[in-house]
Structures are given as structure tokens and as C-alpha cells.
C-alpha atoms as a PDB file:
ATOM      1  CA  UNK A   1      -2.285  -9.594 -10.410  1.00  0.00           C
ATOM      2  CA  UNK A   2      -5.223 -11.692  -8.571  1.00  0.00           C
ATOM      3  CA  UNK A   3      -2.731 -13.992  -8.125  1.00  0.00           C
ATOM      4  CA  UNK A   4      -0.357 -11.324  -6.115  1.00  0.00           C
ATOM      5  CA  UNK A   5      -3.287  -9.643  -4.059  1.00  0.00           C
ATOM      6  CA  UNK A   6      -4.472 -13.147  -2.572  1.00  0.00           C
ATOM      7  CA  UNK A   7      -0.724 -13.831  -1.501  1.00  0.00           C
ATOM      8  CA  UNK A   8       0.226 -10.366  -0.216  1.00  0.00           C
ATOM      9  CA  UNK A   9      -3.533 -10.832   1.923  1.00  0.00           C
ATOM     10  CA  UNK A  10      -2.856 -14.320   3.232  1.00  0.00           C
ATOM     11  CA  UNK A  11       0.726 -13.469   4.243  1.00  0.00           C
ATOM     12  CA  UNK A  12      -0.247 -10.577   5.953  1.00  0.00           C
ATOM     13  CA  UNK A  13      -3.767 -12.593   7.584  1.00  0.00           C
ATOM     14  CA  UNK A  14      -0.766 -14.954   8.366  1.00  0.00           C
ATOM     15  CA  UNK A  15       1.342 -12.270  10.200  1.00  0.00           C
ATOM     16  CA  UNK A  16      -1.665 -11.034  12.418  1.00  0.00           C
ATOM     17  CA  UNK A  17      -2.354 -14.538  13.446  1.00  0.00           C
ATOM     18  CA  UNK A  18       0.951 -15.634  14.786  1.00  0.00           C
ATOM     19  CA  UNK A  19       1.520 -11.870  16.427  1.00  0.00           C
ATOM     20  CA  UNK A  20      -1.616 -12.585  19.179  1.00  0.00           C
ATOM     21  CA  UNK A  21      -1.260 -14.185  22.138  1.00  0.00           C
ATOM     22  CA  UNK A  22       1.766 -14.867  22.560  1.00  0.00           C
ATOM     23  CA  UNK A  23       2.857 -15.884  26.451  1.00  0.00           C
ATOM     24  CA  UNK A  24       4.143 -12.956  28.775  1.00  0.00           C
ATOM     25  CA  UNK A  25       7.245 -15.117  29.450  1.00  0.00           C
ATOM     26  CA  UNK A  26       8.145 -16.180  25.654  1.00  0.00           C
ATOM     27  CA  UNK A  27      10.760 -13.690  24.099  1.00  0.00           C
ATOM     28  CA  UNK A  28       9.887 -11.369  21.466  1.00  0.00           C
ATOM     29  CA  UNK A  29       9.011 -12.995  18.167  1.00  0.00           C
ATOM     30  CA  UNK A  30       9.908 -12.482  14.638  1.00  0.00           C
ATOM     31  CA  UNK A  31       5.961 -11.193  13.793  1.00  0.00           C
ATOM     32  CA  UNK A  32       6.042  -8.440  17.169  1.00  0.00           C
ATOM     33  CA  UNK A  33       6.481  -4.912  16.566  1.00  0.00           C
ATOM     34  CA  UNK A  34       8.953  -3.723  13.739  1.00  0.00           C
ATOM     35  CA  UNK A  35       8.718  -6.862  11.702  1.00  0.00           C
ATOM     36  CA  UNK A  36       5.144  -6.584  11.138  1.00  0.00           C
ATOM     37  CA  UNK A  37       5.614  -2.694  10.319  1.00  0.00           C
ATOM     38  CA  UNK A  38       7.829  -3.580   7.790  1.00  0.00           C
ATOM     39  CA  UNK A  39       6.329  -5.778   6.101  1.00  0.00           C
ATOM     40  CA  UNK A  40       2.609  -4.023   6.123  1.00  0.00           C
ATOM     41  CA  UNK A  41       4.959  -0.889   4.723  1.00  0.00           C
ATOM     42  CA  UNK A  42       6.413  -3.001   1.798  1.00  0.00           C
ATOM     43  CA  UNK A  43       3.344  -4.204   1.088  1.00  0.00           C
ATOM     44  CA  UNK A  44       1.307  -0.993   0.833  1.00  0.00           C
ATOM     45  CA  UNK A  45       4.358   0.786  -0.924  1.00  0.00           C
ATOM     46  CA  UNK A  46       4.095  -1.848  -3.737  1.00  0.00           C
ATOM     47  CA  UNK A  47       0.500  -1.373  -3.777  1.00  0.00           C
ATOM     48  CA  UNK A  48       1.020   2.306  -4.189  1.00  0.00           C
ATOM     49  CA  UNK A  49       3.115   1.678  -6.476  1.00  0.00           C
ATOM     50  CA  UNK A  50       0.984  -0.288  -8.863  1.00  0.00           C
ATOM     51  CA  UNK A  51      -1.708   2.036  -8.657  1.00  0.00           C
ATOM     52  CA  UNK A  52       0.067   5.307  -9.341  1.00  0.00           C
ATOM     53  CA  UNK A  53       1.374   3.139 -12.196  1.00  0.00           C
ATOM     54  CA  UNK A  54      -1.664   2.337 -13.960  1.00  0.00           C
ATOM     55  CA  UNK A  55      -3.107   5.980 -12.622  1.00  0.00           C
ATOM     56  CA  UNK A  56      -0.280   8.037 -14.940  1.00  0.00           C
ATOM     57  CA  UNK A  57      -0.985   5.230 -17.687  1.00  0.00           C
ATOM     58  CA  UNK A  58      -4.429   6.209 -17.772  1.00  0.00           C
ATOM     59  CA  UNK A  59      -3.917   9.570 -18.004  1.00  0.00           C
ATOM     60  CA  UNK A  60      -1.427   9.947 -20.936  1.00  0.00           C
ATOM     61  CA  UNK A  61      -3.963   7.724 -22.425  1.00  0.00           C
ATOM     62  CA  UNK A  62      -6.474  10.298 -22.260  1.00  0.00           C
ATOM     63  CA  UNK A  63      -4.338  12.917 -23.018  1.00  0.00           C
ATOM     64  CA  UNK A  64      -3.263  10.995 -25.843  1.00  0.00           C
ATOM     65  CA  UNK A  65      -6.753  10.439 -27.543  1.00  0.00           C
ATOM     66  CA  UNK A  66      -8.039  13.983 -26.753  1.00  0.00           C
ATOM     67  CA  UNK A  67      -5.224  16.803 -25.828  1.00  0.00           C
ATOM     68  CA  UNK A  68      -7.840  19.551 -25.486  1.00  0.00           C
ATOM     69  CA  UNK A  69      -9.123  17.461 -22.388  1.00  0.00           C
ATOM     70  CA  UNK A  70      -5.041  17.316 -20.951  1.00  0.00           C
ATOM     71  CA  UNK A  71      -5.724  20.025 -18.335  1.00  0.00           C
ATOM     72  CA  UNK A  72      -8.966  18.203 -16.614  1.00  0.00           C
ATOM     73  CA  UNK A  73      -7.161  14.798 -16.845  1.00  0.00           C
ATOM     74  CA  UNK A  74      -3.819  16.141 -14.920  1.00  0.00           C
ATOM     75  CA  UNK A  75      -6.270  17.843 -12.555  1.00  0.00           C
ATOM     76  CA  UNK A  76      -7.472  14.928 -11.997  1.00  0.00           C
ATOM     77  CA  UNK A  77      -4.784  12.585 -11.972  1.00  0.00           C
ATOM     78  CA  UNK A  78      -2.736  14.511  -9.504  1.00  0.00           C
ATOM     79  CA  UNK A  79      -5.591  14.205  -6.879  1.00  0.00           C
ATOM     80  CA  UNK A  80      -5.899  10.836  -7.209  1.00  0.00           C
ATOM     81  CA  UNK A  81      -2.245  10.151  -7.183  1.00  0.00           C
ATOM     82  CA  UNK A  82      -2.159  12.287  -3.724  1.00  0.00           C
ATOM     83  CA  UNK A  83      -5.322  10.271  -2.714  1.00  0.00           C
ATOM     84  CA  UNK A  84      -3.168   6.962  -3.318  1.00  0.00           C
ATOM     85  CA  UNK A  85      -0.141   8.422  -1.911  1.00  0.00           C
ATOM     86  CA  UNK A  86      -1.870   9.173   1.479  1.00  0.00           C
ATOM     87  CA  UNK A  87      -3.042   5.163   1.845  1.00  0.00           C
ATOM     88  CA  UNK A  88       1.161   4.494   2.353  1.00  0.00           C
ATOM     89  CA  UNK A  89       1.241   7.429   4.789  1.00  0.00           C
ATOM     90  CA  UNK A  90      -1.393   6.228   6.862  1.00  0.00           C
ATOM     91  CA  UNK A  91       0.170   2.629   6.868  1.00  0.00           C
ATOM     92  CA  UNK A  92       3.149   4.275   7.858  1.00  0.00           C
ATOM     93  CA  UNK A  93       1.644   5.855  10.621  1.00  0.00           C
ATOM     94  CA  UNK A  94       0.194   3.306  11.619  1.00  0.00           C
ATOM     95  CA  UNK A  95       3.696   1.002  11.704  1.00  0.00           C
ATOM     96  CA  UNK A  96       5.440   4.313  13.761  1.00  0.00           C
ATOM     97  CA  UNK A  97       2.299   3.091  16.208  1.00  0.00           C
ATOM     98  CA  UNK A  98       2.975  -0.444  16.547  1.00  0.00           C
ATOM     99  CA  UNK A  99       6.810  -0.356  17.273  1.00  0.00           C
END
């Protein structure tokens, strides 16, 4: 997993880098714009992913060991899940910005 994280961060340290400065008379290059987007969207989608993973995991865990507690834990579960959820929309805000 540490392994993943320092990839997905250098690639995308990688694709801010070659996106600046680029010359006013050069054509549009593959890390401009929608490229970029997509790729910070995949990115944070399979982060999301991950984490609602190991979130639901968790819970039926918990649920698992003590069901009198399975009311709190959904509770609870269901805002995080909505807190994780909203990282992806604000990525995917912010990749409606850059195109």
C-alpha cells in the first residue's frame, strides 16, 4: 500500500511539473487541461475506493464482535463514508475547473 501511495504522489508531482511553463507558441501538451483532470480523478476515485473499503470492513467488524453497538457503528460509518465520498467530489470539481 506504501508502495502505491508514493507512486500515485510522484506521478502526479510528475504531472504538475511538466504542466508549468510551457511556451505560448508550443501546442497543447499531453499534461494541459483534461489529461491532468483525468488522471487526478482516477487517482482520488481509487483512493476513495480503498478507504470506503476498509471503512465498511471496519464496521461489520464491530458489528460483528458486539451487535448491540450495530446502530452507533452504521451511524457512524455512513458519515464517514459521505465524508470520504465528498474528497472525489471536490477533486472532481476541481478537474470541471481546470479544463
Amino acid at each position: 500500500m506504501k508502495k502505491f501511495l508514493t507512486t500515485a504522489f510522484l506521478f502526479t508531482l510528475a504531472a504538475v511539473a511538466f504542466a508549468q511553463g510551457a511556451p505560448a507558441a508550443a501546442t497543447k501538451s499531453l499534461f494541459e487541461g483534461q489529461f491532468t483532470a483525468h488522471i487526478a480523478l482516477a487517482i482520488a476515485a481509487a483512493g476513495c475506493g480503498l478507504a470506503q473499503g476498509k471503512a465498511v470492513v471496519a464496521a461489520c467488524e464491530g458489528v460483528a464482535r458486539n451487535p448491540q453497538a450495530a446502530g452507533n457503528i452504521r451511524t457512524t460509518m455512513i458519515i464517514g463514508l459521505a465524508l470520504i465520498e465528498a474528497l472525489v467530489i471536490y477533486v472532481l470539481v476541481a478537474a470541471f475547473a481546470i479544463k
